[in-house]
N, C-alpha and C. Protein backbone atom coordinates (compact mmCIF):
# COMPACT_ATOMS: atom_id res chain seq x y z
N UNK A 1 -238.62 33.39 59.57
CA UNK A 1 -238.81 33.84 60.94
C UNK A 1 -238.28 35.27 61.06
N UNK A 2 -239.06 36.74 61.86
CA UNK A 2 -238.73 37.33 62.07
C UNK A 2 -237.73 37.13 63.46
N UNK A 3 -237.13 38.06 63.31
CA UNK A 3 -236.19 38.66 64.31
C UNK A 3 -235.89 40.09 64.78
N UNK A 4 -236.01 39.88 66.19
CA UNK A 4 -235.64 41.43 67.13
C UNK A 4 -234.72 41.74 67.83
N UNK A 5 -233.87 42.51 67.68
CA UNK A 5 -232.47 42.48 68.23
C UNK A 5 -232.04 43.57 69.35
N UNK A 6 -231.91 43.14 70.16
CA UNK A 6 -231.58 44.28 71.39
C UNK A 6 -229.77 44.04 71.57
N UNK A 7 -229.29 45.26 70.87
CA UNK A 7 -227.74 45.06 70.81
C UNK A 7 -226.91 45.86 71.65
N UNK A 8 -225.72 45.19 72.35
CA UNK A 8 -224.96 45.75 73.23
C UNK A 8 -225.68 46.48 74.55
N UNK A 9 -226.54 45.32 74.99
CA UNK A 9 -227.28 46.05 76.29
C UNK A 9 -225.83 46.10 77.64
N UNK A 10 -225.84 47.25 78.43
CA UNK A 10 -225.00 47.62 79.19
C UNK A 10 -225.46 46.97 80.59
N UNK A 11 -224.98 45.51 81.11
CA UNK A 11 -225.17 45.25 82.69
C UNK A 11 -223.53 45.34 83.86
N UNK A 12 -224.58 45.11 84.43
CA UNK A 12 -222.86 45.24 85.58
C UNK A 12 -223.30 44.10 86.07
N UNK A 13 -222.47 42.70 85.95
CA UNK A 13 -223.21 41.26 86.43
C UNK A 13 -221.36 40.42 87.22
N UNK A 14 -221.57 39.81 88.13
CA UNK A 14 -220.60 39.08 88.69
C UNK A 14 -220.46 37.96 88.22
N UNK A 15 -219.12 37.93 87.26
CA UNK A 15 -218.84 36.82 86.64
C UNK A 15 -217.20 36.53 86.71
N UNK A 16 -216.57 34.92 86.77
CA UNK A 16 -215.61 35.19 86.87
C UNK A 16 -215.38 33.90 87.53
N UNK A 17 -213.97 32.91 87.16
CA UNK A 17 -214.16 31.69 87.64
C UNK A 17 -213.30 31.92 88.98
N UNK A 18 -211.94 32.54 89.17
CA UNK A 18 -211.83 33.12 90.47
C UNK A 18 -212.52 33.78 91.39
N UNK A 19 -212.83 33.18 92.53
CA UNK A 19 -213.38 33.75 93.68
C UNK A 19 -213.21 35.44 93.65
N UNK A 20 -212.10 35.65 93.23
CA UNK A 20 -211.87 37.28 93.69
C UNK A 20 -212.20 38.06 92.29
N UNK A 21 -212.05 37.49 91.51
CA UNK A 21 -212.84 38.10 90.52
C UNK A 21 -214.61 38.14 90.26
N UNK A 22 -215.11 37.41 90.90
CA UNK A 22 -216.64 38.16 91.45
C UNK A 22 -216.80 38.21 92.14
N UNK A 23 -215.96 39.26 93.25
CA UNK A 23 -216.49 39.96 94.01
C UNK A 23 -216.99 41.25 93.53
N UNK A 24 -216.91 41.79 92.68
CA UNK A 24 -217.20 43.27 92.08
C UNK A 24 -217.94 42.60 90.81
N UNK A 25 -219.06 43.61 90.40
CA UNK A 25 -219.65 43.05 88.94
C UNK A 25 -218.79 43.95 88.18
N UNK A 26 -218.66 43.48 86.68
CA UNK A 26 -218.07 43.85 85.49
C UNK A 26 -218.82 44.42 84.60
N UNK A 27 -218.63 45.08 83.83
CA UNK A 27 -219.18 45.29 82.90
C UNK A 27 -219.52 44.34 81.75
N UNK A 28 -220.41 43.38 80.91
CA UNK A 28 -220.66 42.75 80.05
C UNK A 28 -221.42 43.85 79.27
N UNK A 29 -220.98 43.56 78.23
CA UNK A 29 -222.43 43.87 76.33
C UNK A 29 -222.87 42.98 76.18
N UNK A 30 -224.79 42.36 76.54
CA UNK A 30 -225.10 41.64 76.12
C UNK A 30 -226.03 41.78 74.77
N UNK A 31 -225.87 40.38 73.71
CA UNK A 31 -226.66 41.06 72.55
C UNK A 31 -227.48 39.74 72.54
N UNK A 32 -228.92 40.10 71.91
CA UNK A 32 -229.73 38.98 71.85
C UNK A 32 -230.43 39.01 70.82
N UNK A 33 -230.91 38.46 69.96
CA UNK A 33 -231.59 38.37 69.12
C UNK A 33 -232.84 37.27 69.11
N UNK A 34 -234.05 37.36 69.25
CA UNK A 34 -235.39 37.08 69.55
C UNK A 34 -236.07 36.57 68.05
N UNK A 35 -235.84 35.18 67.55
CA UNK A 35 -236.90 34.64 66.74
C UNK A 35 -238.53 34.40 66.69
N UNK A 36 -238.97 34.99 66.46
CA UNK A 36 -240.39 35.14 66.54
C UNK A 36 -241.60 35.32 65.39
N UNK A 37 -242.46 35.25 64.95
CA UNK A 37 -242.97 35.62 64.37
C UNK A 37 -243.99 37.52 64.40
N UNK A 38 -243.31 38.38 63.82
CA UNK A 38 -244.10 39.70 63.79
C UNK A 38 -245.35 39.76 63.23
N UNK A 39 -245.99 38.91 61.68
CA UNK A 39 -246.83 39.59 61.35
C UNK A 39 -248.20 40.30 61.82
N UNK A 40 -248.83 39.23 62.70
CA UNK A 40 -249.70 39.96 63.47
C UNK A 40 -249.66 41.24 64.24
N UNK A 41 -248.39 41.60 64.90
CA UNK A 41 -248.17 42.70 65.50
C UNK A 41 -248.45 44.07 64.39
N UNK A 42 -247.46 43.85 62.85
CA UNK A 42 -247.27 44.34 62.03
C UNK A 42 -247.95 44.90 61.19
N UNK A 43 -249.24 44.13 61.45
CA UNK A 43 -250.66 43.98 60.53
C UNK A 43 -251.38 44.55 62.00
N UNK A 44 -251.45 44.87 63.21
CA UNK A 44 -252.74 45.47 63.83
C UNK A 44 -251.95 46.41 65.08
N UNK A 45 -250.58 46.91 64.65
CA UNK A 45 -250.04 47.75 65.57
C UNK A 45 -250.32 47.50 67.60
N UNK A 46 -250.51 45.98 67.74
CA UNK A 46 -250.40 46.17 68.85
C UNK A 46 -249.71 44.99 69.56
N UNK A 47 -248.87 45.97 70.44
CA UNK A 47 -247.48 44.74 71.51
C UNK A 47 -247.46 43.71 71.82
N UNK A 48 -248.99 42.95 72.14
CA UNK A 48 -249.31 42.28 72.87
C UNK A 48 -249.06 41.11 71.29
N UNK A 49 -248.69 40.99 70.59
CA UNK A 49 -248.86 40.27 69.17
C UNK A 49 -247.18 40.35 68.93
N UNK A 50 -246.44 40.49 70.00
CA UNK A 50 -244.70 40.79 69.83
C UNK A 50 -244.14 40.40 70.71
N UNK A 51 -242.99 40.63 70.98
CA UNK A 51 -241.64 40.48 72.12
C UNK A 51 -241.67 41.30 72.28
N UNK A 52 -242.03 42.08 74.01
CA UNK A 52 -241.89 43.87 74.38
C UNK A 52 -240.72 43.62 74.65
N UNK A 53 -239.44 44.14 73.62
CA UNK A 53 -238.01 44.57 73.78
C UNK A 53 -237.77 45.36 74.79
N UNK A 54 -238.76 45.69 75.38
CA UNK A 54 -238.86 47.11 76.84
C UNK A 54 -238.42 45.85 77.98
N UNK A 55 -239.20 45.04 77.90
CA UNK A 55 -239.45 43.62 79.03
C UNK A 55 -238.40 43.26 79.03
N UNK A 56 -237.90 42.85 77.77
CA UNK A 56 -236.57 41.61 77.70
C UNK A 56 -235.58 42.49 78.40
N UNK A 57 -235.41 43.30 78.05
CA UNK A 57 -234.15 44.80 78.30
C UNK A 57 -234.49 44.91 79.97
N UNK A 58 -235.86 44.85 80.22
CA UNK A 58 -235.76 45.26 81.64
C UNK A 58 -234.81 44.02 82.60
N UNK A 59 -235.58 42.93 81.97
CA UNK A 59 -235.57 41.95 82.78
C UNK A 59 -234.03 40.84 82.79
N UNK A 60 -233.23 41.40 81.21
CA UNK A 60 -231.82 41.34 81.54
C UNK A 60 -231.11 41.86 82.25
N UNK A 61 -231.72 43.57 82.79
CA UNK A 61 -230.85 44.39 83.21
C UNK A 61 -230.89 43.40 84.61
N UNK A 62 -231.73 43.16 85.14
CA UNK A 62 -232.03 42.76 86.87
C UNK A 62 -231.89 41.17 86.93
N UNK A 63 -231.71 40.20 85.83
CA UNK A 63 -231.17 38.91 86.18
C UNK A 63 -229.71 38.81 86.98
N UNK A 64 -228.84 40.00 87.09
CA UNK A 64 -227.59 39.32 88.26
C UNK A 64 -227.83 39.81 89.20
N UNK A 65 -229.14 40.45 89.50
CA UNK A 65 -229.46 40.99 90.68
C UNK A 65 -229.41 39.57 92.30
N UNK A 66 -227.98 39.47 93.28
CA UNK A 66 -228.13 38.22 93.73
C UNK A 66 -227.65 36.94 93.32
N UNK A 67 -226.69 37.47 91.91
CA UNK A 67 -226.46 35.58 91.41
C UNK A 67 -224.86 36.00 91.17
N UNK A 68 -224.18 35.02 90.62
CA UNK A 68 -223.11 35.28 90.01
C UNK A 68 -222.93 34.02 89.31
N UNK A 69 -221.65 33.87 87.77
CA UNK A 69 -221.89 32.42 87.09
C UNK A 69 -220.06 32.59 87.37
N UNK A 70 -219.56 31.82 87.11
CA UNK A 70 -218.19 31.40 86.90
C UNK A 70 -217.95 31.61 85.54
N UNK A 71 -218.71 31.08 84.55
CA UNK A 71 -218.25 31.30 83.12
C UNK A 71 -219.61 32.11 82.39
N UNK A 72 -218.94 32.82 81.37
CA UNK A 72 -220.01 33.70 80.32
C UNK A 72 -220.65 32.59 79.76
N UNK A 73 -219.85 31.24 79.28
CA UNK A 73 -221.06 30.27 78.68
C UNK A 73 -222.12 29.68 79.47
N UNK A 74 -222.30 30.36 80.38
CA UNK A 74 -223.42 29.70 81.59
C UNK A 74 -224.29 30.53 82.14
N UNK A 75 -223.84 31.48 81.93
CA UNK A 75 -224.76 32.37 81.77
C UNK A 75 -225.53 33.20 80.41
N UNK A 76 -224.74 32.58 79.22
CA UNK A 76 -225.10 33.16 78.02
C UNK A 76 -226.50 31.85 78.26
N UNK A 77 -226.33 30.69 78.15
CA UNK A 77 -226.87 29.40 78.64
C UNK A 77 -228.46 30.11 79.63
N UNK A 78 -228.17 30.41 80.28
CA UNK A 78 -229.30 30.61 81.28
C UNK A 78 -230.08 31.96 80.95
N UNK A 79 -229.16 32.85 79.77
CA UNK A 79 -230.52 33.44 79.21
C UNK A 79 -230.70 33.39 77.99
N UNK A 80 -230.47 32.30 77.33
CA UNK A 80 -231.03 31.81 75.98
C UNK A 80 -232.42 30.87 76.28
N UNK A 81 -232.18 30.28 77.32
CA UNK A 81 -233.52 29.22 78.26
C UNK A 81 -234.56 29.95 79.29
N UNK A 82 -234.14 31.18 79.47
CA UNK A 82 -235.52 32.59 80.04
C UNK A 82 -235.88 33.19 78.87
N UNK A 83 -234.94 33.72 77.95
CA UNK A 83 -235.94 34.19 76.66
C UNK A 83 -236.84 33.43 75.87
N UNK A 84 -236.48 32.29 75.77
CA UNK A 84 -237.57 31.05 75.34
C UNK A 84 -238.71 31.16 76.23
N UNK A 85 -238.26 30.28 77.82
CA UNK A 85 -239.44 30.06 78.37
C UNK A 85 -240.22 31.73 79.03
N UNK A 86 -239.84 32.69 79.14
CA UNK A 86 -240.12 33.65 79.73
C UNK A 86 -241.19 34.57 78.60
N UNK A 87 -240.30 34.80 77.61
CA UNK A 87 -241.02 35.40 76.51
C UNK A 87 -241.40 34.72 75.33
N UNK A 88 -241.53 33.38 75.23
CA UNK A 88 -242.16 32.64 73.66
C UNK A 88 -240.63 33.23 72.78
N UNK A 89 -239.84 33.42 73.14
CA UNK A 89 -239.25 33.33 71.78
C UNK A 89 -239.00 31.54 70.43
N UNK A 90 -239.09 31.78 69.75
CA UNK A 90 -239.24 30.48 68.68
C UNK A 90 -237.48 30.10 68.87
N UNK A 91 -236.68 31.18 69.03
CA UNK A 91 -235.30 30.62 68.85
C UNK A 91 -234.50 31.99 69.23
N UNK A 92 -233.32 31.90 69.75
CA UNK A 92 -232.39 32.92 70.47
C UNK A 92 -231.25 32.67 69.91
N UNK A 93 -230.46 33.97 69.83
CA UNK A 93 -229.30 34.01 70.04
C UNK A 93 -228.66 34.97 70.78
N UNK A 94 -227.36 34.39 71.46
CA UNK A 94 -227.16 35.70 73.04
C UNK A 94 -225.81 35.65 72.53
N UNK A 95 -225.46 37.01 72.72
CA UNK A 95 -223.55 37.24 72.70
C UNK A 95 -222.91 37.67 74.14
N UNK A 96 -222.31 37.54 74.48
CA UNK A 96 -221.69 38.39 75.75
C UNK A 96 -220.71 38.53 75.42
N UNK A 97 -219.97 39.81 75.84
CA UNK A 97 -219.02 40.42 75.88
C UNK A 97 -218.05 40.64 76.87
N UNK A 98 -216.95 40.75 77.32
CA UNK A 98 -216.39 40.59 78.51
C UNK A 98 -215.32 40.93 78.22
N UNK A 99 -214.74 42.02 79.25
CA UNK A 99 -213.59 42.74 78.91
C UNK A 99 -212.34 42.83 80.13
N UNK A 100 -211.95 41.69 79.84
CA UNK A 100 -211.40 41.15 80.82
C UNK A 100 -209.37 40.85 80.53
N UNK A 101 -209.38 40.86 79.21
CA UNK A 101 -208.38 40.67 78.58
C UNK A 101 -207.62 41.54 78.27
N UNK A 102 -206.27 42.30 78.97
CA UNK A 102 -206.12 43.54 78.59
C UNK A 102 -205.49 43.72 77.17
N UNK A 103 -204.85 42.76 76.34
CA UNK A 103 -204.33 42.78 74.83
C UNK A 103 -205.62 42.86 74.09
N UNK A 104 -207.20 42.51 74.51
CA UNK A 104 -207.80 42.45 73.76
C UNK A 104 -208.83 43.35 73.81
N UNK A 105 -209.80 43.61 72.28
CA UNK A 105 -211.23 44.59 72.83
C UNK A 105 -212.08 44.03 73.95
N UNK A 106 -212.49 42.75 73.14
CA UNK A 106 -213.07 41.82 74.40
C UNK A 106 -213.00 40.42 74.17
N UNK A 107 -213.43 39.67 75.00
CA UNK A 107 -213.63 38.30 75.00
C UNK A 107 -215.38 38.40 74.69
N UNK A 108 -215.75 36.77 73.96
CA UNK A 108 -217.24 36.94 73.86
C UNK A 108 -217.20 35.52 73.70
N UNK A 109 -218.66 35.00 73.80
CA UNK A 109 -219.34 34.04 73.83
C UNK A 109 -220.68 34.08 72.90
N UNK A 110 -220.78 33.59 72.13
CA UNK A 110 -222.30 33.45 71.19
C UNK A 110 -222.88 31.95 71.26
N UNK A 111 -224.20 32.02 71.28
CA UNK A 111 -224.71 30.86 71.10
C UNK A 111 -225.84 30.61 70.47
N UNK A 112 -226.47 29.65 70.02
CA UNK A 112 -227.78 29.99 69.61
C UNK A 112 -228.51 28.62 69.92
N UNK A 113 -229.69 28.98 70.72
CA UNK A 113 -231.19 27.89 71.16
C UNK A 113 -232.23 28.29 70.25
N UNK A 114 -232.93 26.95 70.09
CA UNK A 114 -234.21 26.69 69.77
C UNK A 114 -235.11 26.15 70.59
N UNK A 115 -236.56 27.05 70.71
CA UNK A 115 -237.41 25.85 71.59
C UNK A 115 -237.82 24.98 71.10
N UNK A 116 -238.14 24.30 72.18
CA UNK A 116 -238.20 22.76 71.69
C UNK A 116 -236.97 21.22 71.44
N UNK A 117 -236.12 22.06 71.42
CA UNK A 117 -234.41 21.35 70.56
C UNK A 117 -233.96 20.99 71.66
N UNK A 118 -233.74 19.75 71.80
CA UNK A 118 -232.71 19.33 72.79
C UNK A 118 -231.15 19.97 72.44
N UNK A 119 -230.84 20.74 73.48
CA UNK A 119 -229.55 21.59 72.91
C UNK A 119 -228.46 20.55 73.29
N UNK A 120 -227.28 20.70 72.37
CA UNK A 120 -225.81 20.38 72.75
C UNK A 120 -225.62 20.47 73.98
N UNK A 121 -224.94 19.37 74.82
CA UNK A 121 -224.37 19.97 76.02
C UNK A 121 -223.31 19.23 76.44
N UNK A 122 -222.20 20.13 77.19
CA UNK A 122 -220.80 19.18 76.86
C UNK A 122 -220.65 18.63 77.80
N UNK A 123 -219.72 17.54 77.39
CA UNK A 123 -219.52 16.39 78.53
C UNK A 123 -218.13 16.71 79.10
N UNK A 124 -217.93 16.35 80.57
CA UNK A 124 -216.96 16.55 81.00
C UNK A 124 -215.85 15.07 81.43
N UNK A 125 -214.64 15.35 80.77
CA UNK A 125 -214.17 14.25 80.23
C UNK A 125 -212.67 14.01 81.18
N UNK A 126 -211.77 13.08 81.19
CA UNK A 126 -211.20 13.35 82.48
C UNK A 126 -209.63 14.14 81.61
N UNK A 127 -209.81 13.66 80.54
CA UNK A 127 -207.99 13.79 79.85
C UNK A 127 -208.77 13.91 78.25
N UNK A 128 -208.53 15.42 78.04
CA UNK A 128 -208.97 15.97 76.84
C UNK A 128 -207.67 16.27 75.65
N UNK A 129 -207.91 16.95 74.83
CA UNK A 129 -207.28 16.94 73.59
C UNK A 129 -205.40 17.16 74.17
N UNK A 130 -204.55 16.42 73.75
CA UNK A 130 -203.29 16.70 74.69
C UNK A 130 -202.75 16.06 75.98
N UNK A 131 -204.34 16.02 76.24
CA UNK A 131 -203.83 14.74 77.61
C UNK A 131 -204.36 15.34 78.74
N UNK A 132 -204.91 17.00 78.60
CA UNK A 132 -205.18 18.32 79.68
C UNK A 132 -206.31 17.58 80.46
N UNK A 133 -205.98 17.63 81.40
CA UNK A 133 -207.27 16.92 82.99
C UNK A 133 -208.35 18.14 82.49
N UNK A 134 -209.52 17.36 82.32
CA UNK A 134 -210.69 18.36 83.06
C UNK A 134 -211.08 18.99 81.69
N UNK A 135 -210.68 19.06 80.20
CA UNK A 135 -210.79 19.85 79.46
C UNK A 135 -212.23 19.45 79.01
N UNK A 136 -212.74 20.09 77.87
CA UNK A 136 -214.19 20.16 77.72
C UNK A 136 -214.20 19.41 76.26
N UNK A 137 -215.53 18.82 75.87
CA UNK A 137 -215.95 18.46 74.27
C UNK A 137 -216.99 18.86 74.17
């Protein structure tokens, strides 16, 4: 499978599980990588036989246009499932970046979907590893 990679795209998106932390959007780096097949494009030079990386790029920039998520994995989540259904991608992978941590460069999130694949999805459990209320598997 080919792959197309649009890396460290620059959005300003409202994220943040405190209320007061999305009130202002942040800066995220989102990176995506687009499984697809090229050869046809490759073999007759035309777009319409591809992923227009122009599209995906546009249409990341303007997805927090109006929304906000609480966590980067839910929104990494909700555009691994628009690049599938939106653009045919065969399989995704999304990074986000989040710079929120001041000891650190950043915080990030990666994931990777397939269409078609019933994806992983975690269950919410009452007393997780330790005994912690509410933690995740």
């Amino acid at each position: 499978m080919d792959i197309i990679t649009i890396n460290e795209l620059e959005v300003q998106f409202h994220v943040g599980v405190p209320d007061k932390e999305r009130l202002n959007p942040q800066r995220l780096l989102l990176s995506v990588e687009l499984e697809t097949d090229i050869t046809e494009a490759g073999r007759t030079d035309d777009l319409s036989q591809t992923i227009d990386y122009g599209a995906v790029s546009r249409r990341l920039m303007g997805l927090g246009t109006g929304r906000s998520w609480k966590l980067i994995e839910s929104l990494a989540s909700d555009i691994a499932a628009l690049l599938i259904a939106e653009f045919g991608a065969q399989g995704v992978t999304v990074e986000i970046k989040k710079f929120i941590v001041p000891q650190a460069r950043y915080v990030s999130v990666k994931l990777r979907r397939v269409a078609g694949a019933t994806n992983h999805i975690r269950e919410r459990i009452h007393a997780g590893p330790g005994g912690i209320p509410g933690s995740w598997r």
